[in-house]
Each structure stands twice: as C-alpha cells, then as structure tokens.
N, C-alpha and C. Protein backbone atom coordinates (compact mmCIF):
# COMPACT_ATOMS: atom_id res chain seq x y z
N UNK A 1 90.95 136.72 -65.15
CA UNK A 1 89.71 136.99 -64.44
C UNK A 1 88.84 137.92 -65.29
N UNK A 2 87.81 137.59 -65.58
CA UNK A 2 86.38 138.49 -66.24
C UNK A 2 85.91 138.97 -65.59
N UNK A 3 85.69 140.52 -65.58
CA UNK A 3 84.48 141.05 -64.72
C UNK A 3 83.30 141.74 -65.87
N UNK A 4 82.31 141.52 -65.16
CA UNK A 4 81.47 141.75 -66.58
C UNK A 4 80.73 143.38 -65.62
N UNK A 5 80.39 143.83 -66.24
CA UNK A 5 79.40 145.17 -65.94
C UNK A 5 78.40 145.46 -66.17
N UNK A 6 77.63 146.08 -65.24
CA UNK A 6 76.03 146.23 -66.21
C UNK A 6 76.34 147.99 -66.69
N UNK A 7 75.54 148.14 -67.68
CA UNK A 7 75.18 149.86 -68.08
C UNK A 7 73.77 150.14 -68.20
N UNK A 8 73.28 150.82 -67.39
CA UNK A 8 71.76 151.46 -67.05
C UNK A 8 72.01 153.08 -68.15
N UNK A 9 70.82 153.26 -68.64
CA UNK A 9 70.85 154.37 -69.21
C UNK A 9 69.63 154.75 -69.25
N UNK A 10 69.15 156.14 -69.39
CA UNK A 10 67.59 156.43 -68.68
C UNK A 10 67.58 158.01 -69.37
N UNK A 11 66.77 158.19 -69.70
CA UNK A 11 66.66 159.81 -70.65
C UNK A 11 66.90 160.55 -69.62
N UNK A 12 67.09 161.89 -69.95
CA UNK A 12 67.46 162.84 -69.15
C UNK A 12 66.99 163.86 -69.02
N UNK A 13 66.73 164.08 -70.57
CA UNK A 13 66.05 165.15 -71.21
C UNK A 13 65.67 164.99 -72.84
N UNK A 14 64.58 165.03 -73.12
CA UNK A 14 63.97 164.83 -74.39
C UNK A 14 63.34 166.19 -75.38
N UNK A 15 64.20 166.69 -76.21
CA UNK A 15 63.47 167.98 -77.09
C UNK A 15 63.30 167.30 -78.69
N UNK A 16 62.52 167.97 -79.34
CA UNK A 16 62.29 167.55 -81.03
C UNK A 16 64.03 167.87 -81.81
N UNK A 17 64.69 168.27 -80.72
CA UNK A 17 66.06 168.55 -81.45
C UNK A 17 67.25 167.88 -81.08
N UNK A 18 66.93 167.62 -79.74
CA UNK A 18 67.93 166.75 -79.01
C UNK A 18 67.64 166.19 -78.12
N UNK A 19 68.46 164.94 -77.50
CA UNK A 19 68.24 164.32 -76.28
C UNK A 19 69.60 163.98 -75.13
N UNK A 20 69.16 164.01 -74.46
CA UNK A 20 70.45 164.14 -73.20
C UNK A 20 69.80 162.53 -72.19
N UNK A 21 71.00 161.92 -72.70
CA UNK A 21 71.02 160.48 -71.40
C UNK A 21 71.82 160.37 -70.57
N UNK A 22 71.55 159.79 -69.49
CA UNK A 22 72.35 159.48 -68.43
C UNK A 22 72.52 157.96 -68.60
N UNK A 23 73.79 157.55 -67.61
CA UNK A 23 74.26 156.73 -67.49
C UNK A 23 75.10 156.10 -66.37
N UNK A 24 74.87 154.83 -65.83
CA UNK A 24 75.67 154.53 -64.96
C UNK A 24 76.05 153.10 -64.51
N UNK A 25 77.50 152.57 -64.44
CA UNK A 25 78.15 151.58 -64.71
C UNK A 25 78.48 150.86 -63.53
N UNK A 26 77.82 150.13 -63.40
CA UNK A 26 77.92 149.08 -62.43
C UNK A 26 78.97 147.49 -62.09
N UNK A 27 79.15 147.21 -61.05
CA UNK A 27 79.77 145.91 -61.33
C UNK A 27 78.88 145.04 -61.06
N UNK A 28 78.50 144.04 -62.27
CA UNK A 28 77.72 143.24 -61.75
C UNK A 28 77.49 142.14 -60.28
N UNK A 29 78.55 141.57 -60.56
CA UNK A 29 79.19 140.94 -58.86
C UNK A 29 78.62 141.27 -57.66
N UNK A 30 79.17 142.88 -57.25
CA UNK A 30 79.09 143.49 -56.46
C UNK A 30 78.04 144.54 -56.41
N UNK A 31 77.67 144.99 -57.31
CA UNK A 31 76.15 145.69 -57.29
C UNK A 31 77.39 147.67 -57.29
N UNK A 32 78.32 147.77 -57.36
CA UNK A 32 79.23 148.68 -56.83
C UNK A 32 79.51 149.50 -58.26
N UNK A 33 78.82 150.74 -57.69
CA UNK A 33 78.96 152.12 -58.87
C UNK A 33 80.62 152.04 -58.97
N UNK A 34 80.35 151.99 -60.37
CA UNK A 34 81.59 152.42 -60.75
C UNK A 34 82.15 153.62 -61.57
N UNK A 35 80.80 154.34 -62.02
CA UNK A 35 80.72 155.84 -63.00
C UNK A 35 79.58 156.07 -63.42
N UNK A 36 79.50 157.10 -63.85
CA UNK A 36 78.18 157.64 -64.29
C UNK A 36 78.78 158.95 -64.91
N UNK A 37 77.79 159.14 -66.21
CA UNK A 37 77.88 159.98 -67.68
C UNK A 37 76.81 160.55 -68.29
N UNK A 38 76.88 161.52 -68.34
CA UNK A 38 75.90 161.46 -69.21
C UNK A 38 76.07 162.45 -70.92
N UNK A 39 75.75 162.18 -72.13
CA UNK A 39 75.79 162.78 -73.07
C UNK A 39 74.43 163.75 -73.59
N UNK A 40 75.07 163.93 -74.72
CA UNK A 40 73.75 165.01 -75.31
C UNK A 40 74.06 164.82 -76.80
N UNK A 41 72.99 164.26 -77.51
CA UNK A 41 72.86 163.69 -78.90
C UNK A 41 71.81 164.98 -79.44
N UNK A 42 72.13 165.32 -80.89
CA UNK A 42 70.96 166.32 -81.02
C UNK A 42 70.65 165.18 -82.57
N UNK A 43 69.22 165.44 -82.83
CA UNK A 43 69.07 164.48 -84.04
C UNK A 43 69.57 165.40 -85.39
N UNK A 44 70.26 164.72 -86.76
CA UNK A 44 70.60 165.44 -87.90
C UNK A 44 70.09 164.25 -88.75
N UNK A 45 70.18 165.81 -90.08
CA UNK A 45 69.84 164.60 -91.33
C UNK A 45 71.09 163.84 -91.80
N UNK A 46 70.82 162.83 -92.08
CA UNK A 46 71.85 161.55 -92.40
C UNK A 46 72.80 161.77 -93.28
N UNK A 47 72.13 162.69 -94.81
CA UNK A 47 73.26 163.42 -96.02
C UNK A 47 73.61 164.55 -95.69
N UNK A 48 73.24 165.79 -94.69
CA UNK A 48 73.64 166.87 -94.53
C UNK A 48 74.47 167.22 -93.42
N UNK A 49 74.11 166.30 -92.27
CA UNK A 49 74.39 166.50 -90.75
C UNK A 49 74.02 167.94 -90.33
N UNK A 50 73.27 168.53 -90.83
CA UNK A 50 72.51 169.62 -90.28
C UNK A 50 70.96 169.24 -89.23
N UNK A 51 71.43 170.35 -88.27
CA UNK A 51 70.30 169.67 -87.41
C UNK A 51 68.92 169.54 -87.52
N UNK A 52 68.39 168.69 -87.36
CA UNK A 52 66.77 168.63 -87.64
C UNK A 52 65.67 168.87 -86.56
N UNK A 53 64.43 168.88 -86.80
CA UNK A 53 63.61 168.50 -85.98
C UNK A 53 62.97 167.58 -86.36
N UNK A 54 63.17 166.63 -85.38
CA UNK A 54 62.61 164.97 -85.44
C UNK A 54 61.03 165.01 -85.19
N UNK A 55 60.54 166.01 -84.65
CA UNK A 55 59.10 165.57 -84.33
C UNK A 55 59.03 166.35 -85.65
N UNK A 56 59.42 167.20 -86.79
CA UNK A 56 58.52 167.49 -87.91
C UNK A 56 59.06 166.64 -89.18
N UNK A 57 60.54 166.32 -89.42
CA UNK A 57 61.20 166.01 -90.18
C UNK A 57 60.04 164.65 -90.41
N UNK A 58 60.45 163.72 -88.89
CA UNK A 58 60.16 162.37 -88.79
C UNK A 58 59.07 162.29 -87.44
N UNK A 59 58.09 162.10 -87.73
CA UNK A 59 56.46 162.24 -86.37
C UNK A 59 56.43 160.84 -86.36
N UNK A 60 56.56 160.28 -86.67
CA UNK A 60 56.98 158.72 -85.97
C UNK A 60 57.81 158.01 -84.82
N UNK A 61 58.88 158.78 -85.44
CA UNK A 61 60.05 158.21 -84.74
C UNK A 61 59.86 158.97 -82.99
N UNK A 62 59.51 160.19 -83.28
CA UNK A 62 59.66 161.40 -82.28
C UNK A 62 57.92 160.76 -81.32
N UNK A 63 56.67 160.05 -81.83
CA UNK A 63 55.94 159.69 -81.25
C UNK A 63 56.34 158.34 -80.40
N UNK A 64 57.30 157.85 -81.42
CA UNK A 64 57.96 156.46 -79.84
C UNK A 64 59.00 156.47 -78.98
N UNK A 65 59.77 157.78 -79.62
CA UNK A 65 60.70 158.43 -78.45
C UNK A 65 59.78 158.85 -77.39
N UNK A 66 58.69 159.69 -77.33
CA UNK A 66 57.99 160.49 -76.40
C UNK A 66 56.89 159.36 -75.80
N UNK A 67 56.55 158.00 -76.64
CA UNK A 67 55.58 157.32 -75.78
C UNK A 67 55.39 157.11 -74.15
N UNK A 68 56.63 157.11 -73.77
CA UNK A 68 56.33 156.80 -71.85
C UNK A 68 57.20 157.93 -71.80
C-alpha cells in the first residue's frame, strides 16, 4: 500500500542573514495533519561557510526572496 503526502512550507521569518520556515505534513487521502517543523537556515558563502549577508553580498537574490 502507497500513501503519498503533501508538504506545505511557508516562511516564517525572513532576515538578510537568515530565514526560518515552517512546515507541515499532510496525508493526502485524508486531508489529516500528520507533523509540523519548522527550521532556521542562515545564508553562507559557498568556499568559506562563514555567514553572509544576502541582501549585500547578493541584492538579487535577497530582492526575490523579499518580493511578496
């Protein structure tokens, strides 16, 4: 038997340094919560893994994170 799931995820919180999402896992079938999570990602540079700021490092990326 397959049960398939949906995963909804929705910002939480948005800074030029980090971002925090939520999350929550559904059964598709049944429409029936099955968990909810949420993390906290901070953005780094790719060769250093030291943390950055994305709206100065990168003003692109950080203008289509922040669009809606």
């Amino acid at each position: 038997m397959e049960i398939t799931y949906i995963i909804e995820t929705e910002y939480d919180e948005i800074t030029p340094i980090k971002v925090s999402l939520k999350y929550t896992v559904k059964r598709e079938n049944h429409n029936k919560l099955v968990a909810t999570g949420k993390t906290l990602q901070t953005f780094v540079d790719s060769k250093t893994f030291k943390i950055i700021n994305i709206k100065k490092v990168h003003p692109e990326i950080w203008s289509k994170l922040t669009k809606y």
